[in-house]
Protein backbone atom coordinates (compact mmCIF):
# COMPACT_ATOMS: atom_id res chain seq x y z
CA UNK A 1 71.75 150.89 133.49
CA UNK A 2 71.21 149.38 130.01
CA UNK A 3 73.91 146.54 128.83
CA UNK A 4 71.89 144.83 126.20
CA UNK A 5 74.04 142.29 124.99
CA UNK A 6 76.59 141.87 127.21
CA UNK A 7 74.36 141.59 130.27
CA UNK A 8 73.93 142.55 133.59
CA UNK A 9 77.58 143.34 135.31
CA UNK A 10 79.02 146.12 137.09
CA UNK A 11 82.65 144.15 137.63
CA UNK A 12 84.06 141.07 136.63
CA UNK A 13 86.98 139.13 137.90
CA UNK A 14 88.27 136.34 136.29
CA UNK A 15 90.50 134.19 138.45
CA UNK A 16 93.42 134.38 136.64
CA UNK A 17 94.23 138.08 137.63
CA UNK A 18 92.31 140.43 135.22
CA UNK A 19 89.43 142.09 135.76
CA UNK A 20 86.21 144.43 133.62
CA UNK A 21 84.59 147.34 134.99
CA UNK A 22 81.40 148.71 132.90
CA UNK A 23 82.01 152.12 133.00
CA UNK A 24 78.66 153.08 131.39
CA UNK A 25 77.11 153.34 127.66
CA UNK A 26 76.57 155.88 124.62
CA UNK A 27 73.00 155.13 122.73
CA UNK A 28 73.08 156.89 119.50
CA UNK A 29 69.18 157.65 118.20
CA UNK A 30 70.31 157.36 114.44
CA UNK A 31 69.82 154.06 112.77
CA UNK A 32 73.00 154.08 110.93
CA UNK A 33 75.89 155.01 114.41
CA UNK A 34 76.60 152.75 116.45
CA UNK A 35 75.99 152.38 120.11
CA UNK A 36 78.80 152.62 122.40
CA UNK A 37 80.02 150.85 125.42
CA UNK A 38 82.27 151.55 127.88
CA UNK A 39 84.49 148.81 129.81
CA UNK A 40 87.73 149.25 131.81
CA UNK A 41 90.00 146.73 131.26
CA UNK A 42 92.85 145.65 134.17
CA UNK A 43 94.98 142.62 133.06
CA UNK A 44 97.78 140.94 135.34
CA UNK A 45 98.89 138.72 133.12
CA UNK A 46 99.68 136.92 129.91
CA UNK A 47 96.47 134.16 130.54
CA UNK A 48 94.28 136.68 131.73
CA UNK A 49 94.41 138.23 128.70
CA UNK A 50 93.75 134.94 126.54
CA UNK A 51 91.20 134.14 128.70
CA UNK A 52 89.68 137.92 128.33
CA UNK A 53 89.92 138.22 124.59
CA UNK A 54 88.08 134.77 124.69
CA UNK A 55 85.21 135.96 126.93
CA UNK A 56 84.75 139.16 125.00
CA UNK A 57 85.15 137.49 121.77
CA UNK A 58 82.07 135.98 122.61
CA UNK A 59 80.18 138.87 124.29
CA UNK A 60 80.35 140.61 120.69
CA UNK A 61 80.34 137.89 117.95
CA UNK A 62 77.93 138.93 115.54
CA UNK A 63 76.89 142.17 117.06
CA UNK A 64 79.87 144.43 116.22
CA UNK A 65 82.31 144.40 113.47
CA UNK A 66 85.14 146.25 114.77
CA UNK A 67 86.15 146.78 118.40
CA UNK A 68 88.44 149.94 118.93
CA UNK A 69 90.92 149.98 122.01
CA UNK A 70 93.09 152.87 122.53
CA UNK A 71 92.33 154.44 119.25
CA UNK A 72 93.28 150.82 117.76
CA UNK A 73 90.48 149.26 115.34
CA UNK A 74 90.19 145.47 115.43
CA UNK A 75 88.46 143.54 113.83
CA UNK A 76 86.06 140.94 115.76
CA UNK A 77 88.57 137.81 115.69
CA UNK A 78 89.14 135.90 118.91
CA UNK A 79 93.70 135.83 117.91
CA UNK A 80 92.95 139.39 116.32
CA UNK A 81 91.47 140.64 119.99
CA UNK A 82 94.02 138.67 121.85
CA UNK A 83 97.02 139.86 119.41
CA UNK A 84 96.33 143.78 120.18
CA UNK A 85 95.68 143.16 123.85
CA UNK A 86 99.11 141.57 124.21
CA UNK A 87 100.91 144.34 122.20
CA UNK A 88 98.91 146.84 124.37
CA UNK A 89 99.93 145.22 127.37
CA UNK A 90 103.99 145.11 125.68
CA UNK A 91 103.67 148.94 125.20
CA UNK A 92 102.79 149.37 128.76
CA UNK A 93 105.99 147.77 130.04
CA UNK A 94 108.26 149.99 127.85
């Protein structure tokens, strides 16, 4: 298993009712794609998912420019990552 920068997990819990699986990576050999990661994602509710955008906010400062969930690009801001996780999480409920 190779996690590079976000280090060694299989699972995470956070307290407050979400949780991340790594689900396993994509290494590109051309310089110019990018590697990908995979990470489930299960959130319970409304601080879980502050406190997740924070933590993966800083997982990938610096390293990544965009972050795509769902076929949604965002752009590596700690509100921009918490603003689509919410309105993922609003879409769910409908």
């Amino acid at each position: 298993m190779r996690l590079g920068m976000l280090g060694v997990f299989k699972e995470k819990s956070f307290k407050e009712g979400a949780s991340a699986k790594y689900e396993g990576s994509i290494e590109r050999l051309a310089a110019e794609l990018p590697s990908t990661i995979l990470i489930s994602v299960e959130i319970l509710k409304d601080v879980a998912i502050a406190i997740f955008a924070a933590w993966l906010y800083d997982k990938i400062k610096g390293r990544a420019v965009t972050l795509r969930t769902e076929k949604t690009e965002v752009k590596i801001d700690k509100g921009e990552i918490q603003r689509v996780l919410f309105e993922k999480v609003e879409e769910e409920k409908l």
